[in-house]
C-alpha atoms as a PDB file:
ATOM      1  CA  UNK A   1       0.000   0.000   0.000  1.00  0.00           C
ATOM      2  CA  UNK A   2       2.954   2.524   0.685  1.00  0.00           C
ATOM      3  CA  UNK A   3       4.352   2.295  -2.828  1.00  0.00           C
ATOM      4  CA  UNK A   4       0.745   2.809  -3.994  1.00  0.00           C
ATOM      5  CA  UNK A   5       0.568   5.595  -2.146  1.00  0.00           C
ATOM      6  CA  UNK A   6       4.162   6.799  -3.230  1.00  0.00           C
ATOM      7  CA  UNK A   7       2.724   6.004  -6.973  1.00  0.00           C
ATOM      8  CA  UNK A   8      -0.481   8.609  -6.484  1.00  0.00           C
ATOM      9  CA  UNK A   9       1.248  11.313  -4.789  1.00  0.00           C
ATOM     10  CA  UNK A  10       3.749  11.469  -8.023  1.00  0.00           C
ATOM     11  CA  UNK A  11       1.595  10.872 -10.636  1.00  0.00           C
ATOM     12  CA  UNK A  12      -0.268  13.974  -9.195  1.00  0.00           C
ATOM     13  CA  UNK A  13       2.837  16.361  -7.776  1.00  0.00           C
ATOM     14  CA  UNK A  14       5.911  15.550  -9.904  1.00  0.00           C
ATOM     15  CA  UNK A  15       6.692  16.776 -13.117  1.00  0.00           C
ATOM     16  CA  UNK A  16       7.383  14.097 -15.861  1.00  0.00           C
ATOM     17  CA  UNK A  17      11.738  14.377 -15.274  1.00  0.00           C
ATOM     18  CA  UNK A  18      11.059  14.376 -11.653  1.00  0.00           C
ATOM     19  CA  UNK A  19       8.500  11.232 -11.374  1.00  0.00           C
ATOM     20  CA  UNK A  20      11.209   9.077 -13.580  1.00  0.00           C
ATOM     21  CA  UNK A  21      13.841  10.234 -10.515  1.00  0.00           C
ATOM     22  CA  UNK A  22      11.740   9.642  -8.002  1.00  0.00           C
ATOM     23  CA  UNK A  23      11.804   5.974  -9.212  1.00  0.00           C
ATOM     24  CA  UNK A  24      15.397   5.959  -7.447  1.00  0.00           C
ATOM     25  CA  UNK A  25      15.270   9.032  -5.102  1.00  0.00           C
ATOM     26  CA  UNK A  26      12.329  10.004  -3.790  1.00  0.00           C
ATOM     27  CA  UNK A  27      11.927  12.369  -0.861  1.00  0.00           C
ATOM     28  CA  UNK A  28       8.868  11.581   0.007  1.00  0.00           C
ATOM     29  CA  UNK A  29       8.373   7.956   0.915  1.00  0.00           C
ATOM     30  CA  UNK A  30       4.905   7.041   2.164  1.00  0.00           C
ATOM     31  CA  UNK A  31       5.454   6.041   6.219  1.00  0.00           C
ATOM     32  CA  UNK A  32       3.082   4.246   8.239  1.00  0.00           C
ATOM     33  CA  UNK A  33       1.100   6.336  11.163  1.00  0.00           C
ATOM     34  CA  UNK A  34       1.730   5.343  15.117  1.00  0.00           C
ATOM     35  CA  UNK A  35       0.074   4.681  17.794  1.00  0.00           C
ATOM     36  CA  UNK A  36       0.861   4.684  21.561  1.00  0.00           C
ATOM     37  CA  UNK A  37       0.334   1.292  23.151  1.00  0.00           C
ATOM     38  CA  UNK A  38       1.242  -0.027  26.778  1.00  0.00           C
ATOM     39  CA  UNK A  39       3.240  -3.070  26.898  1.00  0.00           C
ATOM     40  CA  UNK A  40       3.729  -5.129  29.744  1.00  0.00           C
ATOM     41  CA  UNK A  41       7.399  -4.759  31.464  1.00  0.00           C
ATOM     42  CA  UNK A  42       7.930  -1.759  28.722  1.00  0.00           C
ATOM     43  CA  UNK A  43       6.069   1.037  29.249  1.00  0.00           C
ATOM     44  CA  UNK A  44       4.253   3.128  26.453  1.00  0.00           C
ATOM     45  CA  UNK A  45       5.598   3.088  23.167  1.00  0.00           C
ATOM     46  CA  UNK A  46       4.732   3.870  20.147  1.00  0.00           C
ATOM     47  CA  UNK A  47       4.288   1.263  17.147  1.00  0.00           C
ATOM     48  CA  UNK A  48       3.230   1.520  14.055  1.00  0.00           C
ATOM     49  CA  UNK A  49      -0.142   1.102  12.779  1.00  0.00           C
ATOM     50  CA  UNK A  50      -0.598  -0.218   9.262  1.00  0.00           C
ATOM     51  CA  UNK A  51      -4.358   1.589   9.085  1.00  0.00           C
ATOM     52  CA  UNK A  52      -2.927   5.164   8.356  1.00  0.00           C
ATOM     53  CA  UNK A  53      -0.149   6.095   5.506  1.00  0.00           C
ATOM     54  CA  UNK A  54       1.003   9.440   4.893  1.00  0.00           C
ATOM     55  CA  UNK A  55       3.136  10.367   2.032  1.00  0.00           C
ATOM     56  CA  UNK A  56       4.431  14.002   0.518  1.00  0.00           C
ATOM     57  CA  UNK A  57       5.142  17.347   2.201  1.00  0.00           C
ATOM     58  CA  UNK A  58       2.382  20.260   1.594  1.00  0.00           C
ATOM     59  CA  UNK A  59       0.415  18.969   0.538  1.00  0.00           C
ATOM     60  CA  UNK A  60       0.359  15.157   1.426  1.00  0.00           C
ATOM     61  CA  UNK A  61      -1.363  12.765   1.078  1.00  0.00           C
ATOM     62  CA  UNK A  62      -3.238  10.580   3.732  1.00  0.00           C
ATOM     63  CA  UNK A  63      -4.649   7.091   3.040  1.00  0.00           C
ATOM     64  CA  UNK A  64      -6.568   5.513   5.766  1.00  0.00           C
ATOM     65  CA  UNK A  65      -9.114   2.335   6.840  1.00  0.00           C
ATOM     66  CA  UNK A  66     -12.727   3.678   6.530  1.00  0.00           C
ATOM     67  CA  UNK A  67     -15.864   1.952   7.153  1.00  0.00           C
ATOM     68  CA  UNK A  68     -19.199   1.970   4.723  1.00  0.00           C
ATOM     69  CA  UNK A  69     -17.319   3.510   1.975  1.00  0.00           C
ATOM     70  CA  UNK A  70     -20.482   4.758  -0.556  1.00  0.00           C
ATOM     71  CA  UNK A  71     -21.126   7.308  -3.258  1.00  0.00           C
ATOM     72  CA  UNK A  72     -22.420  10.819  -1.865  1.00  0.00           C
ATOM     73  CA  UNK A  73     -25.268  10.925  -4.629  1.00  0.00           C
ATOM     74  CA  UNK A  74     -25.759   8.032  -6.664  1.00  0.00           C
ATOM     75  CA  UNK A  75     -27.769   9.989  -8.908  1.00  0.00           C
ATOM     76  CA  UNK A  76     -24.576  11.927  -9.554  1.00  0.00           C
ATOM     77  CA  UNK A  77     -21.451   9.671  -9.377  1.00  0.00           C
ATOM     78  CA  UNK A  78     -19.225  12.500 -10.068  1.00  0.00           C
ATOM     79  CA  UNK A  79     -20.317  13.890  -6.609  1.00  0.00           C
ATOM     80  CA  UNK A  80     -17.576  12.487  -4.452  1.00  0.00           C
ATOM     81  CA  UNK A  81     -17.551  10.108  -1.977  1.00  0.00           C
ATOM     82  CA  UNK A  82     -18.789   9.464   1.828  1.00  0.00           C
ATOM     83  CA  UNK A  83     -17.472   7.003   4.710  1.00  0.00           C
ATOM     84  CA  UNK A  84     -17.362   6.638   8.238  1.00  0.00           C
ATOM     85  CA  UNK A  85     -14.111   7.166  10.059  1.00  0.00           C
ATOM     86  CA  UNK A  86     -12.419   4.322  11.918  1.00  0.00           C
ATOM     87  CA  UNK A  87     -10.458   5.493  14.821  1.00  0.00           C
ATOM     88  CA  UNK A  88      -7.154   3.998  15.757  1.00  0.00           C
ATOM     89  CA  UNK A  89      -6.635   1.475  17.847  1.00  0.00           C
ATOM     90  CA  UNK A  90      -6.817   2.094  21.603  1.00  0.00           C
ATOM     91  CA  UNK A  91      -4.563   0.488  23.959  1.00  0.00           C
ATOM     92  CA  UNK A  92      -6.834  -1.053  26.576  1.00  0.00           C
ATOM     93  CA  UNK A  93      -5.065  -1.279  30.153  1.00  0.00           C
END
């Protein structure tokens, strides 16, 4: 999912020299989100949680899990799209 990510954000930022570079050199690799969790014997730390990417710099681009993903008018396709949000996971203590 990262290199898709990585794939998007050039295909819509880069110029045409720059996305063939980026191939080898990109600046912007996608990275995974965190959360904090409490382990036992460790403390809190944070760990990465596979449910959130980010990739780019101003602007970026976010890719997330979402729940009941549907079209905002299906009358009018071209209208966007809805979802519900999925929060991160919580570390229950």
């Amino acid at each position: 999912m990262k290199l898709l990510l990585e794939v998007l954000y050039a295909a819509r930022e880069y110029e045409a020299v720059d996305k063939f570079d980026a191939l080898n050199r990109n600046p912007y690799r996608a990275h995974y989100g965190s959360v904090t969790v409490d382990l036992p014997g460790e403390g809190e730390v944070q760990i990465a949680y596979m449910g959130r990417i980010t990739c780019g710099h101003n602007p970026y681009l976010m890719a997330r899990l979402v729940d009941n993903l549907r079209v905002k008018d299906p009358a009018d396709p071209m209208a966007g799209l809805e979802w519900d949000e999925l929060p991160p996971p919580r570390d229950r203590r």
